[in-house]
PDB file of N, CA and C in Angstrom:
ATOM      1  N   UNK A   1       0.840  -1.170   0.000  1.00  0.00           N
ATOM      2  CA  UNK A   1       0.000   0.000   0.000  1.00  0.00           C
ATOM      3  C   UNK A   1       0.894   1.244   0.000  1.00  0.00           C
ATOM      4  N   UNK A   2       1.071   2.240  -0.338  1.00  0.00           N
ATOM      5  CA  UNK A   2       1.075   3.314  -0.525  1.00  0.00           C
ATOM      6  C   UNK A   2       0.579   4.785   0.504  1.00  0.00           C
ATOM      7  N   UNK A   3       1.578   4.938   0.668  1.00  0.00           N
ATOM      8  CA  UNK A   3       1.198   6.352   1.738  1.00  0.00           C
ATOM      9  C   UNK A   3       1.798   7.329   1.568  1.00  0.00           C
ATOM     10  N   UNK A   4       0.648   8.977   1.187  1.00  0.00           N
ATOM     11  CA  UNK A   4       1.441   9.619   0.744  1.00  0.00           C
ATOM     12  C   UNK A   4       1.745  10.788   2.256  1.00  0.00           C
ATOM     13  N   UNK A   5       2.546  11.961   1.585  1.00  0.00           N
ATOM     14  CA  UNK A   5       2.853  12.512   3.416  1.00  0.00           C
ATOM     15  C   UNK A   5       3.059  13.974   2.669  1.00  0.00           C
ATOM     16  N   UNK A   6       1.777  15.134   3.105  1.00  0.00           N
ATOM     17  CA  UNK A   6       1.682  16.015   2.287  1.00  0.00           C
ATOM     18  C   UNK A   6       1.929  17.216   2.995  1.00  0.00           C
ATOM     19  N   UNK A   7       2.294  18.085   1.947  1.00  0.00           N
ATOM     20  CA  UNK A   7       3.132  19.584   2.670  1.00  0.00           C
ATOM     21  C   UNK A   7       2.429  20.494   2.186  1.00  0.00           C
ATOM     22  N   UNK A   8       1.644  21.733   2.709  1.00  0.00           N
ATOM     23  CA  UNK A   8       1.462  23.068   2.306  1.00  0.00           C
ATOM     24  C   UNK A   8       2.424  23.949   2.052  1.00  0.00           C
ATOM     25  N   UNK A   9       2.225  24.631   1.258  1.00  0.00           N
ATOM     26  CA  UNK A   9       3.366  25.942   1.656  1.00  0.00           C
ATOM     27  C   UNK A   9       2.452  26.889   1.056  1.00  0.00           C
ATOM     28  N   UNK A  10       2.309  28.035   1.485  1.00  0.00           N
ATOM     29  CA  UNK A  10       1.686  29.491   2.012  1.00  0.00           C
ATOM     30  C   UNK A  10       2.584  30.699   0.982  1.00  0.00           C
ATOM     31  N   UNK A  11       2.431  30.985  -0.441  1.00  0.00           N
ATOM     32  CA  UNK A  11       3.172  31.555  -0.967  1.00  0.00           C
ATOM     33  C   UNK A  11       2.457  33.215  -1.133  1.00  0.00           C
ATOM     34  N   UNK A  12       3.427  34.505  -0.585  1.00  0.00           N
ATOM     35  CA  UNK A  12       2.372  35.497  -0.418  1.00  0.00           C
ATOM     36  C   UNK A  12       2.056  36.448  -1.479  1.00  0.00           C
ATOM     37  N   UNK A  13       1.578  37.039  -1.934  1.00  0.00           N
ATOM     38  CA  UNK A  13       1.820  37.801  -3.380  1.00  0.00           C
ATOM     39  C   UNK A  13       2.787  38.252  -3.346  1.00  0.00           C
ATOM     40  N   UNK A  14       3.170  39.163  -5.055  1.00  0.00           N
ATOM     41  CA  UNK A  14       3.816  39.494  -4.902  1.00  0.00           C
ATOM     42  C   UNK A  14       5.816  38.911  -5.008  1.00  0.00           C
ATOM     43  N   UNK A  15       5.450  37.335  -5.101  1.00  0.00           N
ATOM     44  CA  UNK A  15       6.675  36.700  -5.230  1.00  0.00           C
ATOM     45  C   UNK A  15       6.480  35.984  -6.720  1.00  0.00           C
ATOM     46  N   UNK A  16       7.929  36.526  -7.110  1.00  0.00           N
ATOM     47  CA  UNK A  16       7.735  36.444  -8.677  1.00  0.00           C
ATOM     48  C   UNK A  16       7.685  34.660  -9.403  1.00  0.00           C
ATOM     49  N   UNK A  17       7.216  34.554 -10.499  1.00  0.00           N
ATOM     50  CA  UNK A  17       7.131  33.390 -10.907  1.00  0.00           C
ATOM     51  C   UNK A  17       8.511  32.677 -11.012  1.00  0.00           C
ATOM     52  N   UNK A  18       9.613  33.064 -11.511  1.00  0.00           N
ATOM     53  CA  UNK A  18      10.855  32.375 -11.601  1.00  0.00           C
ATOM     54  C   UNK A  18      11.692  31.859  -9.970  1.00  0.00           C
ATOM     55  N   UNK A  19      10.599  32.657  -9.315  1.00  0.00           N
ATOM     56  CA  UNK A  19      11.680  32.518  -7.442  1.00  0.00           C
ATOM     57  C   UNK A  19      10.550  31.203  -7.111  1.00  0.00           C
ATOM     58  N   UNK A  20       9.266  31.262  -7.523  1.00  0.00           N
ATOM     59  CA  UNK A  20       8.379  29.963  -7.067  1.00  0.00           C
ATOM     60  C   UNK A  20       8.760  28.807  -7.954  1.00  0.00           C
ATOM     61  N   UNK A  21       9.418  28.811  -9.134  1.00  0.00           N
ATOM     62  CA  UNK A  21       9.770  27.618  -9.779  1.00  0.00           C
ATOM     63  C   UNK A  21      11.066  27.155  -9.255  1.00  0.00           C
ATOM     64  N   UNK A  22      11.530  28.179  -8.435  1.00  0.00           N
ATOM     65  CA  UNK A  22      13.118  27.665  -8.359  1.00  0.00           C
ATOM     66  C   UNK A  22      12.959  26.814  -6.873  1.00  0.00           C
ATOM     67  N   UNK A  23      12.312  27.882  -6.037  1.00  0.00           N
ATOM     68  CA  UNK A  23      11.552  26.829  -5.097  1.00  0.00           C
ATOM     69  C   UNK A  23      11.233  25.452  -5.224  1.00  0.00           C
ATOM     70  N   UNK A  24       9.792  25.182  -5.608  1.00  0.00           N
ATOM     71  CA  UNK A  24       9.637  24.123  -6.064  1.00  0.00           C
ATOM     72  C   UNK A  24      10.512  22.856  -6.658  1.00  0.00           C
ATOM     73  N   UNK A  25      11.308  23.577  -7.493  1.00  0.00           N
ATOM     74  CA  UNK A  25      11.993  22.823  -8.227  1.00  0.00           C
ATOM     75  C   UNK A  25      13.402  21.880  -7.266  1.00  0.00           C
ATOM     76  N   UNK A  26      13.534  22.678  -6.419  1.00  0.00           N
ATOM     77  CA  UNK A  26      14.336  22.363  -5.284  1.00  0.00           C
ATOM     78  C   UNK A  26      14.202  21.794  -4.409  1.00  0.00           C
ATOM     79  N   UNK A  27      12.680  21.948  -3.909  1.00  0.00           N
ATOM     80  CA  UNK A  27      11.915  20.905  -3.241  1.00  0.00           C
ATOM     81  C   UNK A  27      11.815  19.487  -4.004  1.00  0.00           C
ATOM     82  N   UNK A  28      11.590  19.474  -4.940  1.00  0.00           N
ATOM     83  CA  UNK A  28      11.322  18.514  -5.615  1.00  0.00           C
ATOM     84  C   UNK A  28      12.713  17.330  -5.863  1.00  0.00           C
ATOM     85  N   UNK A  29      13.447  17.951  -6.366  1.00  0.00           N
ATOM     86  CA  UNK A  29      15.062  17.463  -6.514  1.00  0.00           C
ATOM     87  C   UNK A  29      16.004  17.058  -5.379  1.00  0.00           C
ATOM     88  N   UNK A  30      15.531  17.787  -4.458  1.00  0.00           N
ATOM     89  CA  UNK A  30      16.454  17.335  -3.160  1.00  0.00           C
ATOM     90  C   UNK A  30      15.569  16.704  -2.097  1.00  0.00           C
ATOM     91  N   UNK A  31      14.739  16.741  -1.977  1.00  0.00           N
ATOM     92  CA  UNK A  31      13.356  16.134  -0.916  1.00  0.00           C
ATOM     93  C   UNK A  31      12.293  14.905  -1.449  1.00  0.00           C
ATOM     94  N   UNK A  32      12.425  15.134  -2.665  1.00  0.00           N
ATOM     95  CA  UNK A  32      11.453  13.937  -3.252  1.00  0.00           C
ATOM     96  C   UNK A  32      10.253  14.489  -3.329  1.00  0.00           C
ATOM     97  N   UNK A  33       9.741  16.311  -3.233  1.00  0.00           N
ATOM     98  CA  UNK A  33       8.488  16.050  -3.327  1.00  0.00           C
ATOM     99  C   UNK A  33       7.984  16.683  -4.560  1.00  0.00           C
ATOM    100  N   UNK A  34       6.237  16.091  -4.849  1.00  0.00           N
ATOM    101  CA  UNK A  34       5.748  16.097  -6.187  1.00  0.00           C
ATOM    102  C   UNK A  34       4.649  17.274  -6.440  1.00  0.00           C
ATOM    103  N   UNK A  35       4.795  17.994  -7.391  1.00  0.00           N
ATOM    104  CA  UNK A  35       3.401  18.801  -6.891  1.00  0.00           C
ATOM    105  C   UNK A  35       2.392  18.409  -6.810  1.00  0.00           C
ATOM    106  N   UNK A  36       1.308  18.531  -6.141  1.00  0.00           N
ATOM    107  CA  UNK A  36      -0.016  17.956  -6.039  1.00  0.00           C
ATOM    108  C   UNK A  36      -1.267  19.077  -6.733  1.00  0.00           C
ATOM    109  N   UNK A  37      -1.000  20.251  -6.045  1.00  0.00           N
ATOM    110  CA  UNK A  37      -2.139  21.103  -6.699  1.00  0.00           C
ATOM    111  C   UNK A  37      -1.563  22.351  -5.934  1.00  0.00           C
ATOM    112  N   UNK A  38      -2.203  23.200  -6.760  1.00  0.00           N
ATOM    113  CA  UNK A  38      -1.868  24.743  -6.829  1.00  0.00           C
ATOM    114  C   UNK A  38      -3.293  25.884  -7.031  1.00  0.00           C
ATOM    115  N   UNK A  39      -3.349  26.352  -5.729  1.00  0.00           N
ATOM    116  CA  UNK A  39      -4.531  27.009  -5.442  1.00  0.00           C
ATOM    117  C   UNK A  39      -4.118  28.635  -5.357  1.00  0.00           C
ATOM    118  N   UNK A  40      -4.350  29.400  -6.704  1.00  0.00           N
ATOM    119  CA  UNK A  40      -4.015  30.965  -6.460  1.00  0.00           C
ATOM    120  C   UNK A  40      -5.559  31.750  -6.234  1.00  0.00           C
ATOM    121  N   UNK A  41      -5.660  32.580  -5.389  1.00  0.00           N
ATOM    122  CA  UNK A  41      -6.629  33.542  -4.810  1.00  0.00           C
ATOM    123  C   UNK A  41      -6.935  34.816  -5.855  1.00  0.00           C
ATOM    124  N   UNK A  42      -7.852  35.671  -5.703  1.00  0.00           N
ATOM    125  CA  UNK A  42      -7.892  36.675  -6.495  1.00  0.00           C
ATOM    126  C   UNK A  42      -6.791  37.390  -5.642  1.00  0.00           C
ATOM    127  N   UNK A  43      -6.111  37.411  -4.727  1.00  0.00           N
ATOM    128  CA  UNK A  43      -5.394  39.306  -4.821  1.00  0.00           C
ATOM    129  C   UNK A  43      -4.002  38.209  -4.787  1.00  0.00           C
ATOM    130  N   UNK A  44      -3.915  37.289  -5.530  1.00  0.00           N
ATOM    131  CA  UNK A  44      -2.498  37.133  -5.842  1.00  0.00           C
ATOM    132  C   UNK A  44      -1.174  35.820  -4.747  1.00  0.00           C
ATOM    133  N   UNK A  45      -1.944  35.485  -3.907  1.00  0.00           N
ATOM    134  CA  UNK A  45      -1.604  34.371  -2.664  1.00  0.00           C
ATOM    135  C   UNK A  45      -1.764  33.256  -3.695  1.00  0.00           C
ATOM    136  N   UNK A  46      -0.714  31.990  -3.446  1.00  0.00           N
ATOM    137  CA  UNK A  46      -0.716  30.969  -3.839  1.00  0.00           C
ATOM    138  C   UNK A  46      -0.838  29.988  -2.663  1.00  0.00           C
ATOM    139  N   UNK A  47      -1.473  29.196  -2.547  1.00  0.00           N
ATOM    140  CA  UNK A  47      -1.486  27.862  -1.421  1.00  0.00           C
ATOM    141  C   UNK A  47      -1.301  26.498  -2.663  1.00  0.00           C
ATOM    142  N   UNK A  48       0.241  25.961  -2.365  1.00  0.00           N
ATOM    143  CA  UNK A  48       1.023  24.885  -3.064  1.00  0.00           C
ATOM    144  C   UNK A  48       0.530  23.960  -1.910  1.00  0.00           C
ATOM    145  N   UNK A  49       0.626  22.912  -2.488  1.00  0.00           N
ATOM    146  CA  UNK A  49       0.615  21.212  -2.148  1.00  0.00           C
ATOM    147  C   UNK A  49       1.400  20.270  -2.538  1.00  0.00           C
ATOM    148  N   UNK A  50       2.606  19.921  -1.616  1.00  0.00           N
ATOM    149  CA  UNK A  50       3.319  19.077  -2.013  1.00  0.00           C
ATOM    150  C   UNK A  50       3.314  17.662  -2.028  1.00  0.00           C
ATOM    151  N   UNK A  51       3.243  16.882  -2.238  1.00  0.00           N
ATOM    152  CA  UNK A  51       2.948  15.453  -1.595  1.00  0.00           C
ATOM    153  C   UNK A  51       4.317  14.035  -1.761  1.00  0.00           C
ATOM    154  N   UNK A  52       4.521  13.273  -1.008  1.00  0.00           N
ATOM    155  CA  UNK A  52       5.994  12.454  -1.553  1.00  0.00           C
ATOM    156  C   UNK A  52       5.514  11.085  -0.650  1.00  0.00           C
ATOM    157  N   UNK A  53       5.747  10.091  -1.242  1.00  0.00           N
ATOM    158  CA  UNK A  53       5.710   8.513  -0.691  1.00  0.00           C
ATOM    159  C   UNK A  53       6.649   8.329   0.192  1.00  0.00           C
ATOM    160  N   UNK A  54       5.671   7.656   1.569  1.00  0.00           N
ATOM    161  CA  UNK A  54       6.273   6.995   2.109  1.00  0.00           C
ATOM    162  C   UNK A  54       6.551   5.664   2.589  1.00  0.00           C
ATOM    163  N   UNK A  55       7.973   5.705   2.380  1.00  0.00           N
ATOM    164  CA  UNK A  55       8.404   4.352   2.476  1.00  0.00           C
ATOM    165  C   UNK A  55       8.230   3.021   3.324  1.00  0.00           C
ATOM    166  N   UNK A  56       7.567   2.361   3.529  1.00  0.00           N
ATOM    167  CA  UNK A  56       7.335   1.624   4.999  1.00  0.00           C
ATOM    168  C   UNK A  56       7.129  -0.192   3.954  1.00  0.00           C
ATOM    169  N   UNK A  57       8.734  -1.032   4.774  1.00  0.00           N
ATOM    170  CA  UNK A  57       8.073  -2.129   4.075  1.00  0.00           C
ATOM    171  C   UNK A  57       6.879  -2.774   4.511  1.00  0.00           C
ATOM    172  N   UNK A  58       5.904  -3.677   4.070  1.00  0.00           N
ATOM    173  CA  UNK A  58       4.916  -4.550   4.502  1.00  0.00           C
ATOM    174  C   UNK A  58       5.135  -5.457   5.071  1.00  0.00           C
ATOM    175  N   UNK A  59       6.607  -5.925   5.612  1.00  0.00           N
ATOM    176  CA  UNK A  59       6.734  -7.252   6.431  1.00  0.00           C
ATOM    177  C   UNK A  59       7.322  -7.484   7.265  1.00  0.00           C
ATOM    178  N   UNK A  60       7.440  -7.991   8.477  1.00  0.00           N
ATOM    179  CA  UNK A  60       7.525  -7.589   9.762  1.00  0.00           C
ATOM    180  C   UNK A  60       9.124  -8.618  10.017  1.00  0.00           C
ATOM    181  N   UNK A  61      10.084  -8.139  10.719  1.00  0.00           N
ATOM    182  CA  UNK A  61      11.218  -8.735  10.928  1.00  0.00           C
ATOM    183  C   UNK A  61      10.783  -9.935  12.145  1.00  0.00           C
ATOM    184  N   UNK A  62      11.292 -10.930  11.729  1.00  0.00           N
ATOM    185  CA  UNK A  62      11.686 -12.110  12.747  1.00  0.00           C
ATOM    186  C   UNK A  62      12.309 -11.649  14.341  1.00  0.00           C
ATOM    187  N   UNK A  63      11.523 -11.689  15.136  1.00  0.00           N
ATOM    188  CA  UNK A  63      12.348 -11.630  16.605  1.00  0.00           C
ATOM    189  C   UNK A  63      12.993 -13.254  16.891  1.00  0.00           C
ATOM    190  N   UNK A  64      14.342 -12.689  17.261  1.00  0.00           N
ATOM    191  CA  UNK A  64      15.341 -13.530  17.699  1.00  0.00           C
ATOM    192  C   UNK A  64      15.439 -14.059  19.235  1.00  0.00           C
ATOM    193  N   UNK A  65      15.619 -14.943  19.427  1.00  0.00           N
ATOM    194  CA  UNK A  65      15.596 -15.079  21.064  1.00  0.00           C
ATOM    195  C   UNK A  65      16.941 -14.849  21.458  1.00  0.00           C
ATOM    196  N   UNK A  66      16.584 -14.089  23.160  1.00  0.00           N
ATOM    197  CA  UNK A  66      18.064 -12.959  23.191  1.00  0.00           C
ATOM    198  C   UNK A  66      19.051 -14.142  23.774  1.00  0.00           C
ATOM    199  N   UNK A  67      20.309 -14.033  23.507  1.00  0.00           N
ATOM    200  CA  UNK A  67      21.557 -14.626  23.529  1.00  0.00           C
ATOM    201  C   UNK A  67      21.562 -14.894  24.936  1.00  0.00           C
TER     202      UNK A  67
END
């Protein structure tokens, strides 16, 4: 199964398009995360959604009896 583990970020107007791609893009490349959706307001606020898998195997380790 699959679990994802999701991030807001709060972007305020006013911040130019090439500084939010470089962002992102950095997030993405060094953190693993993916964009999910991108919500801009009328006076110019962006609310980003990041989202990235997490890793967890499905099968449980053998307990050993202690020495």
């Amino acid at each position: 199964m699959i679990i994802y583990e999701y991030q807001l970020i709060k972007v305020p107007r006013g911040v130019k398009k090439i500084a939010l791609h470089r962002m992102l893009t950095e997030y993405a490349e060094r953190e693993r995360w993916i964009l999910d959706r991108v919500r801009i307001y009328p006076d110019g606020r962006h609310l980003v959604q990041l989202k990235r898998k997490v890793w967890r195997p499905d099968y449980q380790f053998e307990q050993l009896p202690p020495l």
